[in-house]
Protein backbone atom coordinates (compact mmCIF):
# COMPACT_ATOMS: atom_id res chain seq x y z
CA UNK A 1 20.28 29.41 89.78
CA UNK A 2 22.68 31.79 88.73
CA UNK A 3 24.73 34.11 90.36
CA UNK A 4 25.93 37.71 89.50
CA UNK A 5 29.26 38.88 90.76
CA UNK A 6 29.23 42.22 91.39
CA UNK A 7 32.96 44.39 90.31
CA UNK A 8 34.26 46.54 93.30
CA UNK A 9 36.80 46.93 95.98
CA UNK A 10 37.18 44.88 99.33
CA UNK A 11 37.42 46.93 102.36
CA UNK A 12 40.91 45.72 103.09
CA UNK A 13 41.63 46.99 99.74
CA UNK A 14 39.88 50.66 100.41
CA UNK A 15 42.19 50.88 103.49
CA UNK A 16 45.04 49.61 101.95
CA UNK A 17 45.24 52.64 99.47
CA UNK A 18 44.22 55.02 101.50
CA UNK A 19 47.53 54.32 103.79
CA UNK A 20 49.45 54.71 100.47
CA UNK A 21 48.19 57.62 99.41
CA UNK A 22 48.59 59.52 102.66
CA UNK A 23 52.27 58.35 103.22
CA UNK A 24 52.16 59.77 99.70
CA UNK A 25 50.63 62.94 100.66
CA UNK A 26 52.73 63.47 103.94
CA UNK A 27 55.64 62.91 102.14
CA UNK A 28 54.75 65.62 99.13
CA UNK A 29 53.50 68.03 101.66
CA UNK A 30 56.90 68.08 103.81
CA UNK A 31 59.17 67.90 100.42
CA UNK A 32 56.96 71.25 99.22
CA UNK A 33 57.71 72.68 102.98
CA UNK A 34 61.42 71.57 102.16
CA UNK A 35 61.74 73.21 99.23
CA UNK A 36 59.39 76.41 100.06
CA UNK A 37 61.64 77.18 103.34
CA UNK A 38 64.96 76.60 100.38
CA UNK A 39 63.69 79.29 98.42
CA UNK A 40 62.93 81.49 101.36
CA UNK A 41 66.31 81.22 102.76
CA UNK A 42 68.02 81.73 99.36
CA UNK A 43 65.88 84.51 98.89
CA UNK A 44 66.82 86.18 102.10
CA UNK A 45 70.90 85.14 101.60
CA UNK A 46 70.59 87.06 98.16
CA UNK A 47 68.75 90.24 99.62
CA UNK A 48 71.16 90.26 102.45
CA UNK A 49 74.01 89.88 99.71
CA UNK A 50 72.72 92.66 97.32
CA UNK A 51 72.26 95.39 100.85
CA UNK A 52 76.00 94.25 101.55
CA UNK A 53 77.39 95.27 98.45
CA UNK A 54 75.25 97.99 97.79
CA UNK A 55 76.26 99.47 101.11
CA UNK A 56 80.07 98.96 100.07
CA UNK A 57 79.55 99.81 96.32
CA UNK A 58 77.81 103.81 98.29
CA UNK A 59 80.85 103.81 100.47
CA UNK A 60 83.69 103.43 97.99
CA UNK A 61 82.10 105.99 95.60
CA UNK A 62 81.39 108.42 98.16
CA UNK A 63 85.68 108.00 98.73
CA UNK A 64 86.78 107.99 95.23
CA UNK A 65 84.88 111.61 95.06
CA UNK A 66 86.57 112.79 98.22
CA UNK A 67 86.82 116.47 98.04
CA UNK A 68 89.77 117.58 97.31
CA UNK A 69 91.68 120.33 98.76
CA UNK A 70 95.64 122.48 99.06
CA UNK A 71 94.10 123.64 102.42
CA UNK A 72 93.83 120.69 104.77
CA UNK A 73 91.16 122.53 107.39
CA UNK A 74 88.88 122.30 104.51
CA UNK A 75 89.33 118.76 103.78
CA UNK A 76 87.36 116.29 106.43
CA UNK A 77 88.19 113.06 106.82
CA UNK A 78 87.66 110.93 110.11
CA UNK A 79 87.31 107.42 111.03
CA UNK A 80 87.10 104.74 114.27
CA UNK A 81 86.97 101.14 113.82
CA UNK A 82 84.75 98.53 115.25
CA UNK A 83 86.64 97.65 118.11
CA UNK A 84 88.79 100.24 118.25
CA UNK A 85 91.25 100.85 121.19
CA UNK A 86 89.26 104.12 121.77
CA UNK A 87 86.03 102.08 122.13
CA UNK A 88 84.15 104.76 120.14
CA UNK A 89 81.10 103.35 117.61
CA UNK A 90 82.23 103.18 114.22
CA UNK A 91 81.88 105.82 111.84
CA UNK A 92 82.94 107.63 108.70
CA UNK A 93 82.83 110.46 108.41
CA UNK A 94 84.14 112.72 104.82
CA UNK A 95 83.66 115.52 102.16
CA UNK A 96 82.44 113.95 99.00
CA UNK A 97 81.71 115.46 95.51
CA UNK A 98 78.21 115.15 94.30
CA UNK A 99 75.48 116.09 92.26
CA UNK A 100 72.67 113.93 93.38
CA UNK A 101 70.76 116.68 95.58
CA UNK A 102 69.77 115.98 99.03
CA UNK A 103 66.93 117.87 98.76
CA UNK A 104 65.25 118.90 95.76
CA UNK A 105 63.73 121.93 97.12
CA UNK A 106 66.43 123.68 98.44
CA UNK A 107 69.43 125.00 96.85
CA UNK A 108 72.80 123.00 97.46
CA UNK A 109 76.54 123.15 96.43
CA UNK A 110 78.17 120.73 95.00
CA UNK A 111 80.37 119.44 98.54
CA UNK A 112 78.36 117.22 100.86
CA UNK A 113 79.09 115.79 104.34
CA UNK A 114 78.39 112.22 104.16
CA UNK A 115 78.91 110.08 107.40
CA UNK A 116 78.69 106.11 108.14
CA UNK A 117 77.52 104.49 110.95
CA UNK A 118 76.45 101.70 112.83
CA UNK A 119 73.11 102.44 114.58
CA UNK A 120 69.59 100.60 115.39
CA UNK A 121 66.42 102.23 114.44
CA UNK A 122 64.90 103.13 117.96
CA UNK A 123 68.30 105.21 118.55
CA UNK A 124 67.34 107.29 115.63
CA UNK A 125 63.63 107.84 116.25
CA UNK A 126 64.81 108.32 119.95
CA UNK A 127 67.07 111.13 118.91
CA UNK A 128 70.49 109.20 120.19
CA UNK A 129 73.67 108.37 119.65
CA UNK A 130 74.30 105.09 118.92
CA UNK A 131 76.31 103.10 121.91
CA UNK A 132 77.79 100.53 119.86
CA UNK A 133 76.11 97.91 121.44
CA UNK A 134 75.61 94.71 119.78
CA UNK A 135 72.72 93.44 121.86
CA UNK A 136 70.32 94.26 118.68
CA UNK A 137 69.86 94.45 114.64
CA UNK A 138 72.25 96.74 113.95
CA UNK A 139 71.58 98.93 110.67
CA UNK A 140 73.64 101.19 108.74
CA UNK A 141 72.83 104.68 108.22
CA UNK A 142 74.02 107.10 105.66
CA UNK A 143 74.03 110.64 106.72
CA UNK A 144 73.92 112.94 103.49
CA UNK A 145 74.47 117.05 105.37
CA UNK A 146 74.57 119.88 101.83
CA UNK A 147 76.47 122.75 102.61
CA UNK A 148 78.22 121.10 105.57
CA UNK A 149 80.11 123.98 107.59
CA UNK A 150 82.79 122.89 110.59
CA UNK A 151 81.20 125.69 113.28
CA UNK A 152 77.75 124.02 113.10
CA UNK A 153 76.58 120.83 114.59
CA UNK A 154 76.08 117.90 111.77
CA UNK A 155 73.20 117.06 110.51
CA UNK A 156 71.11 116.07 107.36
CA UNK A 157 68.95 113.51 105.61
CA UNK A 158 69.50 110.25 107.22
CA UNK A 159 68.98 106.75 105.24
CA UNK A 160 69.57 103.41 106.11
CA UNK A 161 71.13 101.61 103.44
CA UNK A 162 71.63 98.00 104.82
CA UNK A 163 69.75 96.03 108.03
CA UNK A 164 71.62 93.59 110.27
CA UNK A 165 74.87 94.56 109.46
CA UNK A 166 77.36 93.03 112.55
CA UNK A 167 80.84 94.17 111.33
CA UNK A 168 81.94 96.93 109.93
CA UNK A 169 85.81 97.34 109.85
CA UNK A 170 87.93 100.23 108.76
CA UNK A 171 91.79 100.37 108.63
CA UNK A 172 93.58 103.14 107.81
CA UNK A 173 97.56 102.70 105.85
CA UNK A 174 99.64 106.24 107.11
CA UNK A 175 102.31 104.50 104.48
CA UNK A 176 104.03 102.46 107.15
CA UNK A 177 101.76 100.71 109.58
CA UNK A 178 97.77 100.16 109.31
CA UNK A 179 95.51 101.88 112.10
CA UNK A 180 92.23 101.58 113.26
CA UNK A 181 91.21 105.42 113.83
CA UNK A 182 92.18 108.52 111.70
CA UNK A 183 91.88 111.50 113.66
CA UNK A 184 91.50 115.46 112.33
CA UNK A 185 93.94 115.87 114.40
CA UNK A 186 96.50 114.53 111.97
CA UNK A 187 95.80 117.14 108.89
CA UNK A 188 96.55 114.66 106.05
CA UNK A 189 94.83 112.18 104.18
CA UNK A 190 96.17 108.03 104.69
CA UNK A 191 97.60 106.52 101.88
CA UNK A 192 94.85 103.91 101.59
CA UNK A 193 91.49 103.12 103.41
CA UNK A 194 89.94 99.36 103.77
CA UNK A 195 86.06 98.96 104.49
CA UNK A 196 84.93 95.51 105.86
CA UNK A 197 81.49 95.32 105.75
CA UNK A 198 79.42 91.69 107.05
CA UNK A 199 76.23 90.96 108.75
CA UNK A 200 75.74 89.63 112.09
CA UNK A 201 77.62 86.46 112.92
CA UNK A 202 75.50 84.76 115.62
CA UNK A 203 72.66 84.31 112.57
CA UNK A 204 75.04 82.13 110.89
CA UNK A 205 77.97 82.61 108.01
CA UNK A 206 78.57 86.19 108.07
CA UNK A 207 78.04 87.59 104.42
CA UNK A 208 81.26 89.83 104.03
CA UNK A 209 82.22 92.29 101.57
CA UNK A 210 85.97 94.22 101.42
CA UNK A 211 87.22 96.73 99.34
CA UNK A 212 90.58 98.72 99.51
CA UNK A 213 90.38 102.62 98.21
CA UNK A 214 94.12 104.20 97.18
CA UNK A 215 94.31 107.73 96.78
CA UNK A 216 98.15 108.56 97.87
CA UNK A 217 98.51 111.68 95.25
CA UNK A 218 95.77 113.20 97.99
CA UNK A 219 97.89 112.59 101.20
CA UNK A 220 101.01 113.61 99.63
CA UNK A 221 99.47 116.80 98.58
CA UNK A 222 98.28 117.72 101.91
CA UNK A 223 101.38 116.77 103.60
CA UNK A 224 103.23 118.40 100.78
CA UNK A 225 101.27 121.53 101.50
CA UNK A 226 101.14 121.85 105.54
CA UNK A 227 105.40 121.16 104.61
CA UNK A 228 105.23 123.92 102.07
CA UNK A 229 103.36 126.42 104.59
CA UNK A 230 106.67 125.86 107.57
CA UNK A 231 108.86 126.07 104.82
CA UNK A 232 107.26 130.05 103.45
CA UNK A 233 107.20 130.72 107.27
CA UNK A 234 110.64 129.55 108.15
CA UNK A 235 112.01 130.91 104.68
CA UNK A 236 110.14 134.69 105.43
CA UNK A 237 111.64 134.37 109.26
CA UNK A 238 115.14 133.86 107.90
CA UNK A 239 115.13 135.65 104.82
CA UNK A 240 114.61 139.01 107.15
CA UNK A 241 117.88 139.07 108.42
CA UNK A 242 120.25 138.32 105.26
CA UNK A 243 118.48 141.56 103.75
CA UNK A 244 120.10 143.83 106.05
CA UNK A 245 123.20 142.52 105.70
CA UNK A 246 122.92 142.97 102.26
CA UNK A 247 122.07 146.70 103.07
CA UNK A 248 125.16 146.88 105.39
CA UNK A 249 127.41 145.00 103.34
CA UNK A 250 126.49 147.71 100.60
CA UNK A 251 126.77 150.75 102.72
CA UNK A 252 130.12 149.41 103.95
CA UNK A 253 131.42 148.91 100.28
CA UNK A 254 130.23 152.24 99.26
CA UNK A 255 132.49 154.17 101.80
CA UNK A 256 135.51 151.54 101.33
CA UNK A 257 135.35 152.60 97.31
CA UNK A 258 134.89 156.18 98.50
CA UNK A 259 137.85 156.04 101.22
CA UNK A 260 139.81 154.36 98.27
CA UNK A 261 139.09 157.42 95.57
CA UNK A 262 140.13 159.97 98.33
């Protein structure tokens, strides 16, 4: 009698490979997880990188076309530090030089109000002022006011320009010591201006972005004319009393030549 061997697998052998290929699978399924949450994270790093310097590529434009002015009450330029000794939010706040309209329906000039800040986005839709708080997201706005004028209150189109931005730094060089507020008060310009901008540190390596803006012809200028405005004062005040004597000195050499032809 003769016997036919039939070709197949054992069930020991079934199970075996099945064991292999699911280590197999497990193992491709977390490497794909792996490398899926690697992308995400450099996506996110690289959108948080490009808001950063976009945010500090707006700023320093908007202060290399700071308006320009003899008259320092119509220049504006006004700043507070994060962490400041004040304890005020930080902000800046200037007159650029544009001609990217606010609004296309509405006639502008040519001088805008912009102003910086830190802020979250239920402040905003609430209508308030942001309390520097760092309890959430913070976000930074860009306030964009046409036709600004000092005797109304500000306002304009608001944008926000980058999310979860933490720090945001601003020193101010008077040309011999660095500050952290410039005030209106002070009627000139600083000598130079450094913006730190980073986002939140407690969601791990801040991204940071610096930039210095110099623009000392500007504060000399103003300085140069506030000096130039005493000086016309004090010169007028002064100059009032040498022309009489002039006139006296005349009168009085007028009858000494007459007394001298008699």
């Amino acid at each position: 009698m003769t016997w036919m061997r039939h070709k197949g697998f054992t069930l020991a052998e079934v199970l075996v490979a099945s064991t292999i290929s699911g280590f197999i699978a497990i193992v491709a399924v977390g490497a794909m997880n792996a490398i899926s949450g690697t992308a995400q994270t450099v996506n996110q790093v690289s959108e948080v990188n490009s808001e950063v310097r976009f945010a500090a590529r707006m700023i320093a434009q908007d202060l290399a076309n700071l308006y320009r002015d003899t008259n320092p009450d119509s220049v504006k330029f006004i700043g507070v530090s994060q962490a400041s000794e004040t304890g005020a939010p930080p902000s800046l706040s200037l007159y650029t030089v544009g001609r990217a309209k606010a609004r296309a329906d509405r006639p502008e000039g040519d001088v805008y109000e912009v102003e910086y800040f830190l802020g979250s986005r239920e402040e905003q839709e609430q209508g308030l002022t942001s309390t520097g708080s760092e309890e959430n997201d913070k976000v930074l706005f860009r306030r964009l006011w046409p036709n600004p004028d000092k005797d109304r209150e500000a306002r304009g189109v608001l944008t926000p320009i980058a999310e979860n931005i933490g720090i945001f730094y601003l020193r101010f060089f008077d040309g011999q010591e660095w500050q952290g507020e410039w005030t209106e008060e002070m009627k000139t310009l600083p000598k130079l201006v450094e913006v730190t901008l980073g986002t939140t540190p407690e969601k791990g390596d801040p991204v940071l972005e610096t930039f210095t803006t110099a623009f000392p012809r500007m504060a000399e200028m103003s300085a140069g004319s506030s000096q130039q405005d005493e000086s016309s004062e004090g010169g007028r005040e002064s100059g009032s009393e040498p022309s009489g004597n002039q006139e006296n000195s005349g009168s009085d050499g007028n009858q000494n030549r007459g007394n001298q032809g008699r």
